[in-house]
Protein backbone atom coordinates (compact mmCIF):
# COMPACT_ATOMS: atom_id res chain seq x y z
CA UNK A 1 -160.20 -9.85 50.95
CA UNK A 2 -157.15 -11.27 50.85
CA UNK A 3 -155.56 -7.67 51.71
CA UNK A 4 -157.49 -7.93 54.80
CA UNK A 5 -154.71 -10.03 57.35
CA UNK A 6 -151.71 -8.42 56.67
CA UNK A 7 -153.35 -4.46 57.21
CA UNK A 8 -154.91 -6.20 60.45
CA UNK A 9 -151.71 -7.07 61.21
CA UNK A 10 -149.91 -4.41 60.36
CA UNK A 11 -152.58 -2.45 62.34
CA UNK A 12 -151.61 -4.76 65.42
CA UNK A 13 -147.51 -4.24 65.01
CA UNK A 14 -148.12 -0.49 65.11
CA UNK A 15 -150.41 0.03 68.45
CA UNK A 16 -147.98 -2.42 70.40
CA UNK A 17 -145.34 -0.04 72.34
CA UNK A 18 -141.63 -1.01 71.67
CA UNK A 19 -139.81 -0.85 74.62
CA UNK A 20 -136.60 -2.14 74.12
CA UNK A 21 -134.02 1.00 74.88
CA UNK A 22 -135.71 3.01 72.15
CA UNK A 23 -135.20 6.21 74.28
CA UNK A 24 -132.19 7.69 72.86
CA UNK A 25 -129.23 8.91 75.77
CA UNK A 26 -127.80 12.43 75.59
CA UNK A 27 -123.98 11.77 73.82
CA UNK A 28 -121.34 11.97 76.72
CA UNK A 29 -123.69 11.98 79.74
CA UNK A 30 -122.79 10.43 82.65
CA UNK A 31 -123.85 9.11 86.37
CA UNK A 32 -121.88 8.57 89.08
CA UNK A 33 -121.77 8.56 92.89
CA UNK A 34 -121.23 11.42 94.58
CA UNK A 35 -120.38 10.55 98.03
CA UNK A 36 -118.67 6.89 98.03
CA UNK A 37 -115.82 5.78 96.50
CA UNK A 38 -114.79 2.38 95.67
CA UNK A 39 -112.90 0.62 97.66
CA UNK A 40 -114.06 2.72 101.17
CA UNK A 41 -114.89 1.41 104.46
CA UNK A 42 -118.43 3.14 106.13
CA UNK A 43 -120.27 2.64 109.21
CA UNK A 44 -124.07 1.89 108.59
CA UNK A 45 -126.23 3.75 107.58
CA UNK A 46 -124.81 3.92 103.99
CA UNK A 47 -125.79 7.62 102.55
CA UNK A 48 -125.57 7.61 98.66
CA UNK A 49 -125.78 10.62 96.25
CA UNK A 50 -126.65 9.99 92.44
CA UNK A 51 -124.49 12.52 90.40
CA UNK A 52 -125.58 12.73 86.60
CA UNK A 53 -124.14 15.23 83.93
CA UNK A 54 -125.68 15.80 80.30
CA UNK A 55 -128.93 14.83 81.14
CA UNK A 56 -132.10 15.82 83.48
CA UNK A 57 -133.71 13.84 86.05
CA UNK A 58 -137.66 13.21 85.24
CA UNK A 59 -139.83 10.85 87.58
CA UNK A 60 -141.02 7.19 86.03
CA UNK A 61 -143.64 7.75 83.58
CA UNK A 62 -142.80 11.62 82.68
CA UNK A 63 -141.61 11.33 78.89
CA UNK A 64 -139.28 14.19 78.23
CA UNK A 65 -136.23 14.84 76.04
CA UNK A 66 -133.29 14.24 77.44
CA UNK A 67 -134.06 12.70 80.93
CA UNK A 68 -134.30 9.37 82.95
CA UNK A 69 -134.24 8.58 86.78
CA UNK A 70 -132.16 6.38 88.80
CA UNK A 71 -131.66 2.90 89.41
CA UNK A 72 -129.59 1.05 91.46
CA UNK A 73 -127.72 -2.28 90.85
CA UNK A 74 -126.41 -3.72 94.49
CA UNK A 75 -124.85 -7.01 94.66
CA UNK A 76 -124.90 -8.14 91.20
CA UNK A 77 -123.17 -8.71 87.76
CA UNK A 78 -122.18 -5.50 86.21
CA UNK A 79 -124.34 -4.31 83.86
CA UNK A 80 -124.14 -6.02 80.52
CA UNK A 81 -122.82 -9.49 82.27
CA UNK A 82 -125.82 -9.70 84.16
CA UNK A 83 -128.05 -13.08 83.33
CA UNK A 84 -130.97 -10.65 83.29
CA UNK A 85 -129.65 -7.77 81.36
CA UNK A 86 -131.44 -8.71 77.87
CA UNK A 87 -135.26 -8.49 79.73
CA UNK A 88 -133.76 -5.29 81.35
CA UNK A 89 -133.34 -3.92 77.63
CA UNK A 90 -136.48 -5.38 76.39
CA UNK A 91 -138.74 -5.25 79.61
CA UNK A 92 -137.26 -2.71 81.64
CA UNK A 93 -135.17 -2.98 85.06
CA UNK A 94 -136.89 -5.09 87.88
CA UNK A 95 -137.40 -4.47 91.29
CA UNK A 96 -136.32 -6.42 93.74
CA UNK A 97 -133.47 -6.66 96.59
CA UNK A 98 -130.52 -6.08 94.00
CA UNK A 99 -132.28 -3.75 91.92
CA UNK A 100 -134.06 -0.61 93.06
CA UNK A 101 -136.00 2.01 92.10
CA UNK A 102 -136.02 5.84 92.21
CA UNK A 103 -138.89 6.49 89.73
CA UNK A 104 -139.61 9.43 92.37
CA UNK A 105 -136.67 11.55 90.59
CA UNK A 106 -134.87 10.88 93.85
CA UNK A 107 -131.11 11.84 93.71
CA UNK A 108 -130.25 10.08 96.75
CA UNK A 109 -130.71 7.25 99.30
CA UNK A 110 -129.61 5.50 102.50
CA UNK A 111 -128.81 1.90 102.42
CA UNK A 112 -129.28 -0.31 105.64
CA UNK A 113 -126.19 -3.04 104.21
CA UNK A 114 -125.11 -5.36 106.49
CA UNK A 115 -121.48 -5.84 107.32
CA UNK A 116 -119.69 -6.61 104.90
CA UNK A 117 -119.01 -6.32 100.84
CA UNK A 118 -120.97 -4.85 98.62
CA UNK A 119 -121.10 -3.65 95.04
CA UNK A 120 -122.58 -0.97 93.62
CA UNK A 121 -123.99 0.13 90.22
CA UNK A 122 -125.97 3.00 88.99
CA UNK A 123 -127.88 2.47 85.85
CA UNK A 124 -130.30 5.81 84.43
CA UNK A 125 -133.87 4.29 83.05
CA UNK A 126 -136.43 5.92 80.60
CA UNK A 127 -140.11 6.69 81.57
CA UNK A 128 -140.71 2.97 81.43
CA UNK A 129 -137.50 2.08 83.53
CA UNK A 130 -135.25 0.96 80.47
CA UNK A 131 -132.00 2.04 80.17
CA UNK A 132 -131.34 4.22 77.34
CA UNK A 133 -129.72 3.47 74.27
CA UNK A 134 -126.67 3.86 74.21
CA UNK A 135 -127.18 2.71 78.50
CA UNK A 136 -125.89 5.91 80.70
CA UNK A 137 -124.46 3.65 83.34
CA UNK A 138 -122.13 4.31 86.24
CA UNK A 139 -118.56 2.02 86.70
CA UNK A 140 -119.61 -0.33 89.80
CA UNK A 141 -117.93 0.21 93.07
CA UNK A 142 -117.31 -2.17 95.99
CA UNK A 143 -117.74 -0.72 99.30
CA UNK A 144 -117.21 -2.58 102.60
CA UNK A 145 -119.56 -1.91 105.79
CA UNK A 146 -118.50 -2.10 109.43
């Protein structure tokens, strides 16, 4: 009987899902924007294309080799300085005004920004909206709307 605990528990450790950036990045892939550039000046609406080499685009929840979908990072700490990067890791990225989603597969977006500075940030999440490990994460540009 004594045997008993640690194969329950053992049991219990291997039916609870580890998400913590398990999903393994393509080496050398890469996101990026497409249409802005830091450091430009826009009118309102903002338009913004999601460019990503070496890997595939899959909606939230598909599990496939190889793929992720697109999240956002607007007027915040870059990733990795953020005060909420470690739950991002472990929990996967939130969703809220200065994070957001395209679980859709969605390669692109318009922004209503108000005037003035902003900074931008693409980060590519796993079926569960972690980023992969290593992260496949865009440099963040500062734009500045009219």
């Amino acid at each position: 009987m004594r045997y008993a605990i640690p194969a329950l528990t053992a049991l219990a450790l291997s039916l609870t899902p580890v998400w913590a950036g398990d999903t393994p990045s393509t080496p050398g892939a890469e996101v990026y924007f497409v249409t802005l550039e830091d450091g430009a000046t826009l009118s309102g609406p903002v338009k913004v294309v999601f460019g990503l080499s070496g890997m595939g685009v899959a909606p939230a929840g598909v599990e496939k080799e190889g793929t992720g979908h697109h999240h956002l990072l607007l007027n915040r700490a870059p990733f990795g300085e953020g005060e909420d990067d470690a739950t991002m890791i472990a929990d996967g990225i939130p969703s809220d005004e200065n994070h957001k989603h395209f679980g859709g597969g969605q390669t692109e977006t318009t922004l209503e920004l108000p005037a003035g500075t902003h900074t931008l940030q693409l980060v590519l999440g796993d079926q569960f909206h972690v980023p992969h490990d290593p992260p496949v994460v865009s440099d963040m540009i500062t734009i500045t709307v009219n």
